[in-house]
Protein backbone atom coordinates (compact mmCIF):
# COMPACT_ATOMS: atom_id res chain seq x y z
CA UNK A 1 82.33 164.25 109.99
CA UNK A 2 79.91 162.20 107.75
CA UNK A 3 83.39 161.76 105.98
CA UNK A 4 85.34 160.47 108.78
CA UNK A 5 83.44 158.28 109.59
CA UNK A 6 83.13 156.49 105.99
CA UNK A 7 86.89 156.29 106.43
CA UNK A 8 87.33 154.68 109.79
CA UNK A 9 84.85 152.31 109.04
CA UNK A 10 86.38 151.58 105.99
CA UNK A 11 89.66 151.11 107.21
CA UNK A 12 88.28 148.46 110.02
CA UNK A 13 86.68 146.40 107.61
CA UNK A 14 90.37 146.41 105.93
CA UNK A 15 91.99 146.11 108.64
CA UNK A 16 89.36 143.08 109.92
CA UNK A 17 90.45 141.48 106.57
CA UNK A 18 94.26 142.03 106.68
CA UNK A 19 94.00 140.01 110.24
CA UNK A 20 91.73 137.50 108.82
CA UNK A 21 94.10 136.90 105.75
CA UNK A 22 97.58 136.77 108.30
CA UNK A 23 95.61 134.30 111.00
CA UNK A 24 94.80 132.22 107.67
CA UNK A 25 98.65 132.31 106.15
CA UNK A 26 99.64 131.42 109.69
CA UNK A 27 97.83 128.31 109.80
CA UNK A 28 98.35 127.33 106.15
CA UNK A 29 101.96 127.70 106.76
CA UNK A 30 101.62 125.99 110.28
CA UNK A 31 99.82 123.12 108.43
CA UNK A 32 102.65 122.94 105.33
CA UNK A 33 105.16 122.85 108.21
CA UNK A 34 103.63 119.73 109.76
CA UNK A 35 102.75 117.80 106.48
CA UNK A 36 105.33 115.18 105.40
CA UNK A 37 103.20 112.35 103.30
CA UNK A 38 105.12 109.08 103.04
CA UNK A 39 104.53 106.12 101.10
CA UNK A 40 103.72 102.86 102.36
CA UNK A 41 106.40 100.35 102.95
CA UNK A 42 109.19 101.73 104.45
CA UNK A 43 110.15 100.91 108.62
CA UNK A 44 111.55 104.35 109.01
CA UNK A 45 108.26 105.99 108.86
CA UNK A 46 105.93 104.13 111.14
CA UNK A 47 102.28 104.11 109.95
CA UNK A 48 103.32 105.65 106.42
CA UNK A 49 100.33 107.07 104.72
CA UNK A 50 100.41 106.32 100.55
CA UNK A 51 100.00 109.40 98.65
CA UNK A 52 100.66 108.85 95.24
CA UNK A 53 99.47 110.49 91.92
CA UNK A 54 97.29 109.34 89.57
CA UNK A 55 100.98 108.10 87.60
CA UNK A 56 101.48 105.90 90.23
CA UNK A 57 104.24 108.70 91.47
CA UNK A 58 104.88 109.56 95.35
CA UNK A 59 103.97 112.83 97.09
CA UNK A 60 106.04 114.16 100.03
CA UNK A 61 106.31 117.62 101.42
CA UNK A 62 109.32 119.59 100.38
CA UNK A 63 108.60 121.61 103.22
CA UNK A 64 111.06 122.37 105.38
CA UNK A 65 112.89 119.67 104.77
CA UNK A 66 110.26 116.66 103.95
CA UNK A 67 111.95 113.08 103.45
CA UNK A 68 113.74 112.37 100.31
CA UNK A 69 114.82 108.70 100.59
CA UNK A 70 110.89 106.95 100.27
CA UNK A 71 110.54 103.98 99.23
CA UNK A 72 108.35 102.95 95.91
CA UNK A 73 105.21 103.63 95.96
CA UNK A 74 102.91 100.38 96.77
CA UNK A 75 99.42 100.67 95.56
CA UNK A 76 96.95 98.44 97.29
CA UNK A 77 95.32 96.61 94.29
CA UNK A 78 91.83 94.74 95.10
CA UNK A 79 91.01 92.10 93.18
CA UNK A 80 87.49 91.15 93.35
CA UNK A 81 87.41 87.27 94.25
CA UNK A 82 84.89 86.59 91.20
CA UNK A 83 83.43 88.78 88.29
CA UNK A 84 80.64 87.58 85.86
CA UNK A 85 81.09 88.87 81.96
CA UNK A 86 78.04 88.55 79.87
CA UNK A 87 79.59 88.27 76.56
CA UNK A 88 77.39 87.85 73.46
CA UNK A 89 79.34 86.53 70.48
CA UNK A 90 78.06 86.78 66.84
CA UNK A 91 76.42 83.23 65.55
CA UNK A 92 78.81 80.27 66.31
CA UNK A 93 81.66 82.41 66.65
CA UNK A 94 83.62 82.41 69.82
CA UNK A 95 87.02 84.95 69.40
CA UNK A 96 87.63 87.47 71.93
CA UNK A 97 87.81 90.49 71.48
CA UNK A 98 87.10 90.05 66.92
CA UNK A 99 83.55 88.63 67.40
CA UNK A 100 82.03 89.81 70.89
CA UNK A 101 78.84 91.91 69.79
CA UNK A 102 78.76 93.87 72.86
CA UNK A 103 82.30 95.02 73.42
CA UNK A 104 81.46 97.30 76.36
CA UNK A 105 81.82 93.83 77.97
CA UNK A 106 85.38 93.83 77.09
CA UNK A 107 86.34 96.82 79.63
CA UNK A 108 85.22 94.67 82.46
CA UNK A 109 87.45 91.92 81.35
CA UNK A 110 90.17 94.36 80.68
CA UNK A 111 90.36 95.96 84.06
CA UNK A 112 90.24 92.40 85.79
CA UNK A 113 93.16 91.43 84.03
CA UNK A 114 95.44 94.73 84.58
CA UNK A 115 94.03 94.13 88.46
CA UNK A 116 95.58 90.52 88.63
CA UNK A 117 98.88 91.64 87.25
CA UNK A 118 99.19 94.44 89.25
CA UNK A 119 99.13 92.46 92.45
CA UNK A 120 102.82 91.45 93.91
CA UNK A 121 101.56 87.95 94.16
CA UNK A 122 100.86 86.01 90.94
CA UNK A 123 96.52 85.43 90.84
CA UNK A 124 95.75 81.85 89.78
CA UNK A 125 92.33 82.31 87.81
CA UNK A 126 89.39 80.21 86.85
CA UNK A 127 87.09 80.73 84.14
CA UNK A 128 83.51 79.27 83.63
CA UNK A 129 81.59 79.32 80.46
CA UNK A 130 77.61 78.68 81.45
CA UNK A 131 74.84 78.97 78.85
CA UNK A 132 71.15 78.93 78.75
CA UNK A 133 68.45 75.95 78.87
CA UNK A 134 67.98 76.20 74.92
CA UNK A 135 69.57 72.91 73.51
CA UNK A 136 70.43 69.33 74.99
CA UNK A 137 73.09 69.19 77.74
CA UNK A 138 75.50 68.18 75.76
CA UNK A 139 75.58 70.90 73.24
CA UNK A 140 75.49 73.31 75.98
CA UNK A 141 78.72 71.88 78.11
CA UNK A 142 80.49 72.46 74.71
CA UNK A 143 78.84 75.99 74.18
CA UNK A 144 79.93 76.89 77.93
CA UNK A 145 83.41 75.43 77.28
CA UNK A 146 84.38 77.83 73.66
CA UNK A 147 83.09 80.85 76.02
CA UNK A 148 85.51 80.04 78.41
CA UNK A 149 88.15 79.20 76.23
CA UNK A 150 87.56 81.78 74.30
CA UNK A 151 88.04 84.21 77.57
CA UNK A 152 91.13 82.53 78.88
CA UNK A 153 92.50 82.70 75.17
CA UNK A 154 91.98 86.25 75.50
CA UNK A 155 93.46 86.56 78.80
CA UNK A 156 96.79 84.90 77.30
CA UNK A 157 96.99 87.15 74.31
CA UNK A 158 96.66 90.54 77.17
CA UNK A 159 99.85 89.11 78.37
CA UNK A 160 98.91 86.77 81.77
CA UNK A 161 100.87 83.71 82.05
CA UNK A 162 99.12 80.61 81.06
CA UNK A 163 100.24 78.79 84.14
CA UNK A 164 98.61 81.09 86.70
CA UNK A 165 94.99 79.95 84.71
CA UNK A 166 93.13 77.05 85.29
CA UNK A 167 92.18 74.97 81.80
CA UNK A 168 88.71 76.52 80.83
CA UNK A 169 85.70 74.99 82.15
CA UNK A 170 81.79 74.69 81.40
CA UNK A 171 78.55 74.24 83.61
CA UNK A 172 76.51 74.94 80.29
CA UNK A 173 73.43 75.13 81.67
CA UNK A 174 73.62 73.59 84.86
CA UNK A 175 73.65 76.41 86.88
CA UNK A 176 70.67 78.78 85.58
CA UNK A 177 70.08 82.24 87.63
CA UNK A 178 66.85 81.95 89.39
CA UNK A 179 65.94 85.83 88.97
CA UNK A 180 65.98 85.45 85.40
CA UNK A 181 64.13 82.82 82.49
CA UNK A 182 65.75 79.63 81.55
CA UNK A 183 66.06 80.84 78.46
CA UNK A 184 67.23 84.36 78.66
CA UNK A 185 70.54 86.02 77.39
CA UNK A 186 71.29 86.76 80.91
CA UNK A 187 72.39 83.09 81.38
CA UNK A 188 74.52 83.24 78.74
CA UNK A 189 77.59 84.59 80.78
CA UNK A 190 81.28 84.09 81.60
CA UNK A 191 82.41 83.23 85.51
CA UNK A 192 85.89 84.34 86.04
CA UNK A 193 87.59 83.64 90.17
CA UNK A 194 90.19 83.95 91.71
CA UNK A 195 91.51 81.05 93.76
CA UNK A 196 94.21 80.54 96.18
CA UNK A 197 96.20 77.32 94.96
């Protein structure tokens, strides 16, 4: 009896689970049936949803029979309206990237510019050299202007067209940070916008 028993509650659990398992690959097949992912753009497919692989590549569902004529993928790019760099070159040398001493700097730089070529409308950009209150105004407004140049030099040689950027510009040190001394690094610093022309 004692062995009976061990049985039929044995076989409920299993059979508990079998049901469990078929309810579950009903609904997982249920939801495969229903999901077709398109990619943005095309009329066909109103309110396309933009699935796309980290290569840039389109997902759809193959199943049953998902969509095979989607357009290109069209990744929303967001391009911040103005980043500040904080580049410290080594002593009176202005060359990006050969003499930046903290090139961790660069990456922000970098990503900016594969962001503004990876829009489908062509970014017109400013750049801003600024400096800190050590020195007359004069020798800062230069200082400010080989940062920028320097920058927008760089921004050439990564391949963006030198009409879509503005010629480089300085503020030297005519536009301190409050939150931080006169005469700190901080001020030292690269403005770089994006402007509607």
């Amino acid at each position: 009896m004692f062995i009976t028993t061990k049985s039929l509650r044995s076989a409920a659990v299993a059979c508990t689970a079998v049901a469990a398992l078929f309810v579950g690959s009903a609904a997982v097949a249920q939801d495969l049936e229903e999901s077709y992912w398109y990619a943005a753009g095309d009329r066909n497919f109103p309110d396309g949803q933009l699935w796309a692989t980290s290569y840039g590549e389109c997902w759809q569902s193959a199943y049953p029979d998902g969509p095979n004529n989607l357009p290109p993928c069209e990744r929303e790019i967001i391009v911040p309206a103005e980043i500040t760099v904080k580049l410290l070159f080594e002593f009176d040398k202005y060359q990006v990237p050969e003499t930046v001493v903290n090139r961790e700097e660069l990456a922000v730089i970098d990503e900016y510019i594969a962001q503004v070529q990876g829009t489908p409308v062509e970014e017109y950009v400013t750049i801003v050299g600024h400096t800190d209150a050590k020195g007359s105004d004069a020798y800062n407004m230069a200082l400010g202007l080989r940062r920028a140049d320097a920058v927008r030099d760089y921004f050439i040689a990564e391949g963006y067209p030198a009409r879509l950027l503005a010629p480089a510009e300085s503020l030297g040190k005519r536009d301190l940070l409050p939150q931080y001394s006169p005469f700190s690094v901080e001020q030292r610093r690269v403005v770089i916008t994006k402007v509607d022309q």
